[in-house]
N, C-alpha and C. Protein backbone atom coordinates (compact mmCIF):
# COMPACT_ATOMS: atom_id res chain seq x y z
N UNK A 1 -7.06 10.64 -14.36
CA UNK A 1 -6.75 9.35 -14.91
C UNK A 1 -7.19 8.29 -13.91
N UNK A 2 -8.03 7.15 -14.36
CA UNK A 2 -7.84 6.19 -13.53
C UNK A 2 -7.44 4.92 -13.72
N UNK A 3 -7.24 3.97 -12.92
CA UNK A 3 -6.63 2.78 -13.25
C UNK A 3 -7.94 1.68 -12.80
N UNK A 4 -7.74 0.60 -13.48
CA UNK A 4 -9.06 -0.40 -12.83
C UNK A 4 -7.79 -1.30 -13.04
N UNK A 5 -6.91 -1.71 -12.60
CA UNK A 5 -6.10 -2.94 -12.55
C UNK A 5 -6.03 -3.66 -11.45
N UNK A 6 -6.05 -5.11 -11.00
CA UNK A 6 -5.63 -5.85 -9.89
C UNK A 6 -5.14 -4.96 -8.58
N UNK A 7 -3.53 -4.59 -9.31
CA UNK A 7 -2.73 -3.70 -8.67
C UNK A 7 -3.37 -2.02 -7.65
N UNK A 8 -3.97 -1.69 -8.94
CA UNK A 8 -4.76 -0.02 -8.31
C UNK A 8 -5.69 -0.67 -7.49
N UNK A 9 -6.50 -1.40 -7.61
CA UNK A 9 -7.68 -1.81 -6.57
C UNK A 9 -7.49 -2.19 -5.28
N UNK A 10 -6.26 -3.39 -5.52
CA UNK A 10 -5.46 -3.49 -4.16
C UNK A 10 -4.68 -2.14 -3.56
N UNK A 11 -4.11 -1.53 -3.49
CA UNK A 11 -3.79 0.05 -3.57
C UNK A 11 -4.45 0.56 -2.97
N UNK A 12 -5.48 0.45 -3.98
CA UNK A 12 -7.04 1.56 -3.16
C UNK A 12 -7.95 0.65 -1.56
N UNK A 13 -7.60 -0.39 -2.15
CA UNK A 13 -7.91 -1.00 -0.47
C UNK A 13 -6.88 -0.85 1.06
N UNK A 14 -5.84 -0.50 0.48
CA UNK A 14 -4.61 -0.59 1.40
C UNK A 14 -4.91 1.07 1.95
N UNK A 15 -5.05 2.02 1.02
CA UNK A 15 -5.05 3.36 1.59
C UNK A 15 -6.65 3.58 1.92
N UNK A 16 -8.06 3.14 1.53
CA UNK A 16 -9.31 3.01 2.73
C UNK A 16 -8.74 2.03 4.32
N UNK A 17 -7.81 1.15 4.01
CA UNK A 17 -7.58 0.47 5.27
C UNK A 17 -6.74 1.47 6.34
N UNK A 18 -5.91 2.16 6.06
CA UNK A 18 -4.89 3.10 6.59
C UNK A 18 -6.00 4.37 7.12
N UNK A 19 -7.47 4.74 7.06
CA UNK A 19 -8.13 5.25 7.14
C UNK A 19 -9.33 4.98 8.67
N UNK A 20 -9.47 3.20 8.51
CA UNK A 20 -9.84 2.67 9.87
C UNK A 20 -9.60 2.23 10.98
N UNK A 21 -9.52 2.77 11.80
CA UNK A 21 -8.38 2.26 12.73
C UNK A 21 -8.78 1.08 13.55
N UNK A 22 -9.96 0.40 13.37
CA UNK A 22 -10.42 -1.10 12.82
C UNK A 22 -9.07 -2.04 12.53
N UNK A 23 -9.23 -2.09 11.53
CA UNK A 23 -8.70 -2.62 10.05
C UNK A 23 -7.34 -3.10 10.28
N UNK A 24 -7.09 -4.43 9.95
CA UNK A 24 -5.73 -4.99 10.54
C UNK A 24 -5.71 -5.61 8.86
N UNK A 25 -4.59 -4.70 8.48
CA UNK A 25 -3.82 -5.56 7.14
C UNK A 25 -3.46 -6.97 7.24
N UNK A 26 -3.01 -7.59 6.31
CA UNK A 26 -2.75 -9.57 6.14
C UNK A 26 -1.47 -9.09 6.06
N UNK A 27 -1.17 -10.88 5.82
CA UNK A 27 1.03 -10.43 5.76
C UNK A 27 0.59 -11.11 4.29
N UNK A 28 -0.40 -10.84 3.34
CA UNK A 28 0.13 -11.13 2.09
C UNK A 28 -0.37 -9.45 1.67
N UNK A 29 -1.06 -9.01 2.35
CA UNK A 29 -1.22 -7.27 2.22
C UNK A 29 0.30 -6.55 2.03
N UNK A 30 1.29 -7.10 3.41
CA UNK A 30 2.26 -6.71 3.57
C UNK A 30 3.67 -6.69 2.42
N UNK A 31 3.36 -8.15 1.97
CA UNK A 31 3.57 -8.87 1.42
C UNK A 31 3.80 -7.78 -0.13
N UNK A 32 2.74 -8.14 -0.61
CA UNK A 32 2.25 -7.03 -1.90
C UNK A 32 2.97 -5.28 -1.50
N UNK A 33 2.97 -5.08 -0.71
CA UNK A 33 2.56 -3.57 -0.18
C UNK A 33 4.24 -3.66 -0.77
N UNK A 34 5.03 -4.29 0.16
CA UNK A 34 6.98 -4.26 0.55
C UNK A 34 6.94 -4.12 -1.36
N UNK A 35 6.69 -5.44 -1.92
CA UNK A 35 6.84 -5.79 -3.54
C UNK A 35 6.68 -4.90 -4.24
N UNK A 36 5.26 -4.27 -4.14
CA UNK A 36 5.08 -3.18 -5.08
C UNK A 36 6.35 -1.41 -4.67
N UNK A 37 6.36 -1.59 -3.33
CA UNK A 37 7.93 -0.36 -3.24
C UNK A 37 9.16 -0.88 -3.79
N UNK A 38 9.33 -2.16 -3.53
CA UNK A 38 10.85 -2.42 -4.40
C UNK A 38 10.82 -2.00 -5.84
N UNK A 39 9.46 -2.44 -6.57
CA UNK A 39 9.66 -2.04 -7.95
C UNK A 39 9.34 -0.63 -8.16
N UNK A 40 8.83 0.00 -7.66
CA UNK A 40 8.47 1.57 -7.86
C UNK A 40 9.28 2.02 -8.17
N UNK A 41 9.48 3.16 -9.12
CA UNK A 41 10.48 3.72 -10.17
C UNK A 41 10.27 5.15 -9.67
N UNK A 42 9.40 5.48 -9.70
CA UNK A 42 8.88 7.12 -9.25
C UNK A 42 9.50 7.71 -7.47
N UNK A 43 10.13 8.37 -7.54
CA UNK A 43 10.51 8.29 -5.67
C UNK A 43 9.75 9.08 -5.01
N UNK A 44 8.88 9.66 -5.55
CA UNK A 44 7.84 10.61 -4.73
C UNK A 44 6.87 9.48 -4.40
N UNK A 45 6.44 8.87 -5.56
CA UNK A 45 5.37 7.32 -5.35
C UNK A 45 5.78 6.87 -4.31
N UNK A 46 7.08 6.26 -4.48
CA UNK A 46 7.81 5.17 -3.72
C UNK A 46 8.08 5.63 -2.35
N UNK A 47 8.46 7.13 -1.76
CA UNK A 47 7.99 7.22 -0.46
C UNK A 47 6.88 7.48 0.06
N UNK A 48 5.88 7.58 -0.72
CA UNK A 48 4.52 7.72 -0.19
C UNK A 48 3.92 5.98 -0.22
N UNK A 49 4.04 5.16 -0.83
CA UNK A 49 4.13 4.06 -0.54
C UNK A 49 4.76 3.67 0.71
N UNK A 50 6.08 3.65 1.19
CA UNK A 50 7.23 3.57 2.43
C UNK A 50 6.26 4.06 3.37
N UNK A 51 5.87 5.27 2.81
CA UNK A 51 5.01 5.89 4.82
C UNK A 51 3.43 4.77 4.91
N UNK A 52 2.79 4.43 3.83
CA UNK A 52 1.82 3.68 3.98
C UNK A 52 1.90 2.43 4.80
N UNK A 53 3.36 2.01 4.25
CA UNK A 53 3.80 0.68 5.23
C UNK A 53 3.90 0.69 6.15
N UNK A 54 4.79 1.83 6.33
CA UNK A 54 5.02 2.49 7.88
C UNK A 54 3.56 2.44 8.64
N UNK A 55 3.12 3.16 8.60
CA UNK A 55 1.48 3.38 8.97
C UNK A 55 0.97 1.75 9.19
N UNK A 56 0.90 1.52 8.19
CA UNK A 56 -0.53 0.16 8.36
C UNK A 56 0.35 -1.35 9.02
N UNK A 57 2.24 -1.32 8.54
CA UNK A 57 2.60 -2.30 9.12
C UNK A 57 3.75 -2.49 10.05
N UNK A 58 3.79 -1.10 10.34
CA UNK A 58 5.11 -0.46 11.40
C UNK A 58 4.95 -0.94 12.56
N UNK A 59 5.34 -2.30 13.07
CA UNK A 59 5.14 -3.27 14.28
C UNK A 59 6.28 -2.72 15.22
């Protein structure tokens, strides 16, 4: 299945970014990233989301 939405694209940029160790996320990245786990319904999603944050914005 795939998704072409706003949402999945941003997604798919957040987990190629978690990949470069380059790559410095925005705080509206962060921003989006926190938003989209509060609403997550799925808890397998929703902690694999949590460790992404962890990862890319765990200061």
């Amino acid at each position: 299945m795939t998704h072409d939405s706003a949402k999945s694209r941003r997604l798919e940029k957040l987990v190629k970014m978690s990949y470069d160790m380059y790559a410095d996320g925005t705080d509206e990245d962060a921003i989006f990233l926190g938003k989209t786990i509060r609403q997550e319904k799925n808890p397998e999603l929703k902690k694999a989301l949590k460790d992404l944050d962890d990862f890319l914005f765990g200061y």
